[in-house]
N, C-alpha and C. Protein backbone atom coordinates (compact mmCIF):
# COMPACT_ATOMS: atom_id res chain seq x y z
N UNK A 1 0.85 -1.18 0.00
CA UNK A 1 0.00 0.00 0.00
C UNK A 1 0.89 1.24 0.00
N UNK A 2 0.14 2.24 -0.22
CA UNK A 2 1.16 3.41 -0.67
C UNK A 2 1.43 4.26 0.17
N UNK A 3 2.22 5.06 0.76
CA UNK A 3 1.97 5.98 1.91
C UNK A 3 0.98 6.67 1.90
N UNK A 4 0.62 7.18 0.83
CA UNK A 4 -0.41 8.41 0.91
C UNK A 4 -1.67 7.57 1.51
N UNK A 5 -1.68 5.92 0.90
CA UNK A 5 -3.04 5.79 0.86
C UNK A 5 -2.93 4.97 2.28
N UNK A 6 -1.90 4.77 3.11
CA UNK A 6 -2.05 4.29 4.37
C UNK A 6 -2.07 6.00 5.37
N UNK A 7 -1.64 6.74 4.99
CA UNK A 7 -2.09 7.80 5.98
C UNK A 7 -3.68 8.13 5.95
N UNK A 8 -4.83 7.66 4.26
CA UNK A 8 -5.79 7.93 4.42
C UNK A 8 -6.39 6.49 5.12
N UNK A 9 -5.68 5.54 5.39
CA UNK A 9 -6.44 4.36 6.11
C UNK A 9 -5.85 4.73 7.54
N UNK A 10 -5.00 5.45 7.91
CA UNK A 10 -5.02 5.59 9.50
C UNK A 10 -5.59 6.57 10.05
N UNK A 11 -6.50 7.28 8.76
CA UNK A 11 -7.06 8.86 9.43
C UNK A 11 -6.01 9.82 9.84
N UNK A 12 -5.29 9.82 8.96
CA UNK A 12 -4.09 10.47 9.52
C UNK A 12 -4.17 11.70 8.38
N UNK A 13 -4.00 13.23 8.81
CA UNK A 13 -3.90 14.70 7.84
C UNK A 13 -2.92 15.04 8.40
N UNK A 14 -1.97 15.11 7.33
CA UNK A 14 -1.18 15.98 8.00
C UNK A 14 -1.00 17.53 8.15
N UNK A 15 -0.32 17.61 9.22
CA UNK A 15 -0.78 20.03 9.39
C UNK A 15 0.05 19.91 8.47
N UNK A 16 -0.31 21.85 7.80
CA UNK A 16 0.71 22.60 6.69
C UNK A 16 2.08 22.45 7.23
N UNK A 17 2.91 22.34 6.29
CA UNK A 17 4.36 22.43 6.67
C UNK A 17 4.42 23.40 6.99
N UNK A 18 5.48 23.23 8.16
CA UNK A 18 5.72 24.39 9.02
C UNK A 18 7.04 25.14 8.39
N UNK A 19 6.76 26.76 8.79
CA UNK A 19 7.95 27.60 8.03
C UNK A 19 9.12 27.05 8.84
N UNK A 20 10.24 27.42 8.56
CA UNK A 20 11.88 27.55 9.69
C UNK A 20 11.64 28.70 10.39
N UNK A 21 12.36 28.75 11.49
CA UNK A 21 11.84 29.85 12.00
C UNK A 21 13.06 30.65 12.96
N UNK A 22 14.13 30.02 11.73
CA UNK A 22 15.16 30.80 12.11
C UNK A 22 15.99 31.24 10.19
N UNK A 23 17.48 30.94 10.85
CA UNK A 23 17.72 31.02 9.64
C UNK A 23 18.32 29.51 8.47
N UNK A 24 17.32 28.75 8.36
CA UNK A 24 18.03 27.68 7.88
C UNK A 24 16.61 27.48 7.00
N UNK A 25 16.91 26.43 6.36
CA UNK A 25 15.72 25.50 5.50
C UNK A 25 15.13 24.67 6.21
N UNK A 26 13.85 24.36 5.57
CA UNK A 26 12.94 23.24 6.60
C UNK A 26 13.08 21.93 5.82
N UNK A 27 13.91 21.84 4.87
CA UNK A 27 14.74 21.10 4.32
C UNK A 27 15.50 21.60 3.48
N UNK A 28 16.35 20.53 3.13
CA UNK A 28 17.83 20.57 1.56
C UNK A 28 17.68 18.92 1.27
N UNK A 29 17.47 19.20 0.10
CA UNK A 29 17.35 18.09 -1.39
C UNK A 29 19.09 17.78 -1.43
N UNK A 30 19.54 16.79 -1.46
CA UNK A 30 20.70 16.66 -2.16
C UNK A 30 20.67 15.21 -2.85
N UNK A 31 20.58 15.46 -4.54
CA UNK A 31 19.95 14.22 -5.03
C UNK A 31 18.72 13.41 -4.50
N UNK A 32 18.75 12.10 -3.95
CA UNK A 32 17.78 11.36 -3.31
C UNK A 32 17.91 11.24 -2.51
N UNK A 33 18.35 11.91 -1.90
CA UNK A 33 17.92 12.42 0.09
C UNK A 33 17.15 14.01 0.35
N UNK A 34 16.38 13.78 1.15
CA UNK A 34 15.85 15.31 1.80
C UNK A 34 16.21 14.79 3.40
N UNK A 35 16.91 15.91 3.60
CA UNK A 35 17.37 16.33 5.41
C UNK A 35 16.26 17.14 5.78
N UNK A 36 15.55 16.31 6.74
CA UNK A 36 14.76 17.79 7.48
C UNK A 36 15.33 18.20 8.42
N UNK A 37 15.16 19.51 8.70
CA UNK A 37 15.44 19.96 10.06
C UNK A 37 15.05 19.75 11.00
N UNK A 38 15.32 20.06 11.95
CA UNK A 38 15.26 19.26 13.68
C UNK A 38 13.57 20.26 13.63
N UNK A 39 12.69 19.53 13.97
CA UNK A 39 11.38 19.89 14.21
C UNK A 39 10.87 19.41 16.04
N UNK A 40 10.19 20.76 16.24
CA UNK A 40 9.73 20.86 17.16
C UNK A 40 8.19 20.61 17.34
N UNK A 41 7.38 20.42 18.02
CA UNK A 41 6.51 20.38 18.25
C UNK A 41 5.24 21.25 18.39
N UNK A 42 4.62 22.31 17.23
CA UNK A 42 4.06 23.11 17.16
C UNK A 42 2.47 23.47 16.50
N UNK A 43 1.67 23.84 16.77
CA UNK A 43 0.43 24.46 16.19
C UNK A 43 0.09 25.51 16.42
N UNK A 44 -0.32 25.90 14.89
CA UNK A 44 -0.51 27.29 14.34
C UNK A 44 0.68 28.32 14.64
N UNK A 45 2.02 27.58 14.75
CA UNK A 45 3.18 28.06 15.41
C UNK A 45 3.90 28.31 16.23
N UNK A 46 2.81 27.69 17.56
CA UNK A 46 2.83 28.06 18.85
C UNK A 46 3.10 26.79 19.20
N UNK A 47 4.38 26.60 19.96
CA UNK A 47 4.81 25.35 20.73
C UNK A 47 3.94 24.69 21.50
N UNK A 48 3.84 23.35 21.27
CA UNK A 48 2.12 22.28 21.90
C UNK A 48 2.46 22.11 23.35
N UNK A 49 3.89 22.21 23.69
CA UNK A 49 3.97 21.84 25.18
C UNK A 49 5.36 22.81 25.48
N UNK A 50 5.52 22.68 26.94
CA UNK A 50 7.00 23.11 27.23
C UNK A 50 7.24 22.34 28.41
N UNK A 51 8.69 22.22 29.19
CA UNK A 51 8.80 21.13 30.47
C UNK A 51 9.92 20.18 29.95
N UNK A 52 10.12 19.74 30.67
CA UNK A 52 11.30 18.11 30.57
C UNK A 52 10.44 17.18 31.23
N UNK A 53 11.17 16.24 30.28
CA UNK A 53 10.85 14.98 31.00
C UNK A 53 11.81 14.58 32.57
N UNK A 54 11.53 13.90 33.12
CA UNK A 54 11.87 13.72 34.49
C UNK A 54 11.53 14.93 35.33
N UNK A 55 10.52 15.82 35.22
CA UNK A 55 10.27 17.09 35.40
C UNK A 55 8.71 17.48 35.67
N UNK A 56 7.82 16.90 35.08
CA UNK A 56 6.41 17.36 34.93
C UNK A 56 6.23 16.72 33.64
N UNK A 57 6.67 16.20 32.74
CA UNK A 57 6.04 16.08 31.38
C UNK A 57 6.45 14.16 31.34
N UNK A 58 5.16 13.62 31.18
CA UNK A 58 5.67 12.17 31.06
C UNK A 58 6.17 11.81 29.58
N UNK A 59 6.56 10.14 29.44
CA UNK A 59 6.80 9.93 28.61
C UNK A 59 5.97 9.82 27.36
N UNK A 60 4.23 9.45 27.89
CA UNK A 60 3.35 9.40 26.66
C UNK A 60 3.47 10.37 25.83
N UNK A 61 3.33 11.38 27.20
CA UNK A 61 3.18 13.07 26.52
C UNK A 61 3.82 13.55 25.57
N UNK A 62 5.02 13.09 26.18
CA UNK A 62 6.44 13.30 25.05
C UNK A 62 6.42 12.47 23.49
N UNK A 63 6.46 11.41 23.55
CA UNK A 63 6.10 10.34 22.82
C UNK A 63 5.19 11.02 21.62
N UNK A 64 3.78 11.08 22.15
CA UNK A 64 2.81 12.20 20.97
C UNK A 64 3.62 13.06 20.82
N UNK A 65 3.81 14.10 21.15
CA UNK A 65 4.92 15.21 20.78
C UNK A 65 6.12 14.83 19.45
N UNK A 66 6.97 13.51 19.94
CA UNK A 66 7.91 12.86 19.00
C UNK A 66 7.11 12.54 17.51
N UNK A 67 5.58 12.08 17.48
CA UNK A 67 4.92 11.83 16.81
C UNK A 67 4.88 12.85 16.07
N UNK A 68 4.39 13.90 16.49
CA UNK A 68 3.67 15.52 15.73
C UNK A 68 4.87 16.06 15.01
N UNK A 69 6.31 15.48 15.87
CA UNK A 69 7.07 16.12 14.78
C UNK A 69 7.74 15.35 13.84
N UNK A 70 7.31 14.18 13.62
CA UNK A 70 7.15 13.25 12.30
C UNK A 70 6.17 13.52 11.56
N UNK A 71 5.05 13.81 11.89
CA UNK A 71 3.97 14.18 10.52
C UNK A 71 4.44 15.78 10.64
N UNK A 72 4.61 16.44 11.19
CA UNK A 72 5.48 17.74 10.43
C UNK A 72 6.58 17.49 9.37
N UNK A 73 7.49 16.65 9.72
CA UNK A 73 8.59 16.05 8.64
C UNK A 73 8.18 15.93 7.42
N UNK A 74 7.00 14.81 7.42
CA UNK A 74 5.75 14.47 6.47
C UNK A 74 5.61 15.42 5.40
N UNK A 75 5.10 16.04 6.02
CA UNK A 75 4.04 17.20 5.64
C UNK A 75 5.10 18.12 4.88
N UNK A 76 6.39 18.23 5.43
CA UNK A 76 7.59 19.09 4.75
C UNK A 76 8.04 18.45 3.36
N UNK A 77 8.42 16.85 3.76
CA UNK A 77 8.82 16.45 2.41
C UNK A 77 7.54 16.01 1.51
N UNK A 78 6.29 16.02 1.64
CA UNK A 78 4.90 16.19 0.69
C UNK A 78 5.42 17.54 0.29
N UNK A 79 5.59 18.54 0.54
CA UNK A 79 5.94 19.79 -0.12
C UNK A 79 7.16 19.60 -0.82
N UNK A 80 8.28 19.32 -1.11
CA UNK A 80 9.50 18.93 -1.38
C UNK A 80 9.37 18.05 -2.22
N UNK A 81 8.46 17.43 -2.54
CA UNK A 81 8.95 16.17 -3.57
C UNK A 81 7.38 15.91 -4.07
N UNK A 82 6.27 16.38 -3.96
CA UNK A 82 4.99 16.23 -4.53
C UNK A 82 4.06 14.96 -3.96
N UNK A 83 5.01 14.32 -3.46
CA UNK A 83 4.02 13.35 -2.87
C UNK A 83 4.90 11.74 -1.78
N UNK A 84 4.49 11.58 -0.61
CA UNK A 84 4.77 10.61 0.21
C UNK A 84 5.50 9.03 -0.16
N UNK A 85 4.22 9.10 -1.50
CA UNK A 85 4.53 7.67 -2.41
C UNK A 85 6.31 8.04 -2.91
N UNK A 86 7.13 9.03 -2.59
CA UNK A 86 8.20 8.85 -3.62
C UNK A 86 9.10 9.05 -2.48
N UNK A 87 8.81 8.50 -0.88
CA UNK A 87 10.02 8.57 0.07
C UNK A 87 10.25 6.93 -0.72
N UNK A 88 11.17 6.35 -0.86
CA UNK A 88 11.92 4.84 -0.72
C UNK A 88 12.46 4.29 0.46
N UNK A 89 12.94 4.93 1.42
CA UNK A 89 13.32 4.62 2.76
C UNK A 89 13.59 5.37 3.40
N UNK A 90 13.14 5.64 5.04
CA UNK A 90 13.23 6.31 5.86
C UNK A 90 14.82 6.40 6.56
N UNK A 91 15.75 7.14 6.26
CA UNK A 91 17.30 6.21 6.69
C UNK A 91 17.80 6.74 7.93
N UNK A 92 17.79 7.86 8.58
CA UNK A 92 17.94 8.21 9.84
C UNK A 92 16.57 9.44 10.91
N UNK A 93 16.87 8.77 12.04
CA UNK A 93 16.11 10.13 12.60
C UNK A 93 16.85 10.15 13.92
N UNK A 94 16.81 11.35 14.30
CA UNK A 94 17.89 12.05 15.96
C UNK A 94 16.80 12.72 16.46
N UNK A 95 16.27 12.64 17.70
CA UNK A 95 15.60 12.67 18.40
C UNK A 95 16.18 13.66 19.86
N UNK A 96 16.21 14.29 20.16
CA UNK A 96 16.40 15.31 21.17
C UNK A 96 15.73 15.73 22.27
N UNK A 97 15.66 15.13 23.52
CA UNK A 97 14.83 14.66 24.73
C UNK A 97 15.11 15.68 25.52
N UNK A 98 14.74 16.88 26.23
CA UNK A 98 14.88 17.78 27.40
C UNK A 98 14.97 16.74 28.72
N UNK A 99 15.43 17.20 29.38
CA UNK A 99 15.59 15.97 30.26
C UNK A 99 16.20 16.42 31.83
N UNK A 100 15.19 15.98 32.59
CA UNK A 100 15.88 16.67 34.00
C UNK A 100 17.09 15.14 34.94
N UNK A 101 17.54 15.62 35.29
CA UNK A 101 18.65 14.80 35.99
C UNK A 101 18.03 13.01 36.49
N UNK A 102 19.06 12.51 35.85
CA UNK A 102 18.52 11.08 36.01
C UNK A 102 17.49 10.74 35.02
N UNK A 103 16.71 11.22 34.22
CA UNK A 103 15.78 10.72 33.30
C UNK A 103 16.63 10.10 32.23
N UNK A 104 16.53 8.65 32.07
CA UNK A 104 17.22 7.67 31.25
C UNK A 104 16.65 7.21 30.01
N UNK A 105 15.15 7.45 29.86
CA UNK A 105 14.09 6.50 28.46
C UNK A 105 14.11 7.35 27.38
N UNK A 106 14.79 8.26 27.36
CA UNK A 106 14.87 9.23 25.63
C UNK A 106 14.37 7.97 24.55
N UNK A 107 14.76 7.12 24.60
CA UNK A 107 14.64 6.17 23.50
C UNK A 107 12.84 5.83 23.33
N UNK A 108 12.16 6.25 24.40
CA UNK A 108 10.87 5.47 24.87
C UNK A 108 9.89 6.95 23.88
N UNK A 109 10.23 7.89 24.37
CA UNK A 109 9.77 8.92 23.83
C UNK A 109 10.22 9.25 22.35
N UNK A 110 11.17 9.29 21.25
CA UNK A 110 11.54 9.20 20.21
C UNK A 110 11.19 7.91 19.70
N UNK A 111 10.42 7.09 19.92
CA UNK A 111 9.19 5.52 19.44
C UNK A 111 8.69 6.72 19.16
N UNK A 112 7.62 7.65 19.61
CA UNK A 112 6.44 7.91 18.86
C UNK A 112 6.68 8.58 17.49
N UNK A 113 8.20 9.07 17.22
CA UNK A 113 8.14 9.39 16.08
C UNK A 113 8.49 7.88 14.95
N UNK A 114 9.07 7.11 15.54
CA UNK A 114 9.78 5.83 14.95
C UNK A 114 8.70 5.28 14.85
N UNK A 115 7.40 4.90 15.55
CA UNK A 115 6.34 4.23 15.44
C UNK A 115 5.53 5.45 14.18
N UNK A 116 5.39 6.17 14.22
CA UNK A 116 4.56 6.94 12.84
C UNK A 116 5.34 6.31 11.46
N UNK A 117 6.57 6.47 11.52
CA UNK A 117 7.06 6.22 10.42
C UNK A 117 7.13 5.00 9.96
N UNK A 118 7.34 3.69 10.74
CA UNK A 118 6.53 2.32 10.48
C UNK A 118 5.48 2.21 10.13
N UNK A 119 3.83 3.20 11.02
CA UNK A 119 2.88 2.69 10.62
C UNK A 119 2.62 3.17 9.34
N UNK A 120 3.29 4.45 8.60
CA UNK A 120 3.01 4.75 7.17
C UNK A 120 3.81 4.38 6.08
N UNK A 121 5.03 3.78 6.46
CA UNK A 121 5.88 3.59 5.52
C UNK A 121 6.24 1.76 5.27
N UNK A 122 5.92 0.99 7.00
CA UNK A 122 6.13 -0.37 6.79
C UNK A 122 7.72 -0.53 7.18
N UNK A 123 8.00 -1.60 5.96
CA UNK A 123 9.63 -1.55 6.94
C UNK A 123 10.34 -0.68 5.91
N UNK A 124 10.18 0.01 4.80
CA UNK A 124 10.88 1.32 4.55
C UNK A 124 10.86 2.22 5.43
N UNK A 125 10.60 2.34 6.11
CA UNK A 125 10.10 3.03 7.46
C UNK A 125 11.39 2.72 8.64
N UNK A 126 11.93 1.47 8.34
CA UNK A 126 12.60 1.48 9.66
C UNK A 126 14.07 1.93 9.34
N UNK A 127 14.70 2.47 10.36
CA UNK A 127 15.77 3.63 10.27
C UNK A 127 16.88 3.22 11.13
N UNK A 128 17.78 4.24 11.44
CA UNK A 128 18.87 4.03 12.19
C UNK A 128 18.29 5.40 13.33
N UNK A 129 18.81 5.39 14.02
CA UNK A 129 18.67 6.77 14.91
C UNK A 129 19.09 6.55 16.01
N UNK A 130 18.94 8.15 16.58
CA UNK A 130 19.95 8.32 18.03
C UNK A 130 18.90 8.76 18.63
N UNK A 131 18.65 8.80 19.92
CA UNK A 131 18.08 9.39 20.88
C UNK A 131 18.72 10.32 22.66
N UNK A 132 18.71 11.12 22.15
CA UNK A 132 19.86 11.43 23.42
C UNK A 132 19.26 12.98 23.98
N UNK A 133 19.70 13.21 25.59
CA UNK A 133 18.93 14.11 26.33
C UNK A 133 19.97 15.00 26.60
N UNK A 134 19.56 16.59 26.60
CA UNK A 134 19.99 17.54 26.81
C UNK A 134 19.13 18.19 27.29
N UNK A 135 19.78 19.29 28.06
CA UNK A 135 19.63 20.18 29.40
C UNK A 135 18.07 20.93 28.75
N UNK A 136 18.31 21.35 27.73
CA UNK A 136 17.15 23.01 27.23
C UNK A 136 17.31 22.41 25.69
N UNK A 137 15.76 22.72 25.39
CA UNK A 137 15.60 22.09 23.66
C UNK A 137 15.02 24.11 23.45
N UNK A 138 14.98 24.37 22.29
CA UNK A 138 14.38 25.45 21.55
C UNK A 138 13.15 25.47 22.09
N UNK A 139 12.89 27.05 22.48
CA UNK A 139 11.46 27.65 23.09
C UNK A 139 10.75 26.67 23.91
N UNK A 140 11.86 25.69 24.75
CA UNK A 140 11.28 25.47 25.82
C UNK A 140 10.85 23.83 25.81
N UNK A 141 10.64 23.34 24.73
CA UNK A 141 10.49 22.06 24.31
C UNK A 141 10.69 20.98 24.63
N UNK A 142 10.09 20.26 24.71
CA UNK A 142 10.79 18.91 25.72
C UNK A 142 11.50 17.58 24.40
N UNK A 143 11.11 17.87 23.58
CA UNK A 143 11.44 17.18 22.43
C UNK A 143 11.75 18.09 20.78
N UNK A 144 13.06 17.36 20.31
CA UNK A 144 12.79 18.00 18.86
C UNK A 144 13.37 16.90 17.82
N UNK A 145 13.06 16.47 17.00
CA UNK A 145 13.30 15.13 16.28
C UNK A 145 13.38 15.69 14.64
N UNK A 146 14.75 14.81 14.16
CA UNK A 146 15.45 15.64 13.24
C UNK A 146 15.24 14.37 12.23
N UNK A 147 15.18 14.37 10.51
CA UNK A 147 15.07 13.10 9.73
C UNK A 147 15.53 13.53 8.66
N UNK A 148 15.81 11.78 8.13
CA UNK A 148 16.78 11.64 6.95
C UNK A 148 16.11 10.76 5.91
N UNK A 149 15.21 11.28 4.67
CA UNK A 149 14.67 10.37 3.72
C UNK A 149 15.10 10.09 2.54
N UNK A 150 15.40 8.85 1.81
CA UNK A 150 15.58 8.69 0.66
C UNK A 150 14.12 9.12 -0.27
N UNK A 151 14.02 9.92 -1.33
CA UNK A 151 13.50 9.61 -2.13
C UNK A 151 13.28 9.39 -3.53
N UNK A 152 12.34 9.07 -4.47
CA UNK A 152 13.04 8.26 -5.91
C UNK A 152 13.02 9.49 -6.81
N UNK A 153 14.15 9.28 -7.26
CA UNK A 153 14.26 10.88 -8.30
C UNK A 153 13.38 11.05 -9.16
């Protein structure tokens, strides 16, 4: 099945790609790869949460969050390349966990973006990636998850 047509069997829309909102691209094409940029977790531009984990913000919480900024990814390279059907393999994603002292499961919370990209892509979908926690993510964020797609020229 095709991506497009498994995001319309999971009820899945994705939001408008989101602008950059600094000074970089919300991707770069180089041949058959698109790099997205490290995406945060946002609607209508406005960050969905703020907090660390080991802090006030659990892991589900986080987890959806890791999710939202995989169908942002989505939604970036649907703009970038015309359509979902032409990723070929999902090849890396880095995942970036806010994290208060002693919080160890970064890996538990960067699944919800690793689990989106299985349920739409299958095992083109499955990747390499890092998951790792630092002190302060951008505007406060408890998560920001960064990806690497092949797609067919």
């Amino acid at each position: 099945m095709s991506a497009e047509a498994k995001l319309k069997e999971l009820g899945i829309e994705l939001p408008a790609a989101p602008a950059a909102a600094g000074l970089y691209a919300p991707c770069v094409r180089s041949g058959n790869q698109v790099f997205v940029s490290g995406q945060v977790p946002v609607k209508d531009g406005t960050p969905m949460r703020k907090g660390k984990l080991g802090q006030g913000v659990t892991i589900d919480d986080a987890a959806g969050l890791a999710r939202q900024c995989a169908l942002q990814a989505l939604a970036i390279v649907r703009a970038e390349v015309g359509s979902l059907d032409r990723v070929t393999k999902v090849l890396r994603v880095g995942g970036f966990v806010a994290s208060a002292d002693g919080f160890t499961d970064h890996p538990k919370v960067v699944n919800g973006a690793s689990q989106l990209l299985l349920d739409v892509f299958g095992e083109a979908g499955r990747h390499a990636r890092i998951a790792v926690g630092l002190a302060e993510l951008p505007f406060g964020v408890p998560v920001e998850v960064e990806f690497l797609f092949e797609v067919a020229e």
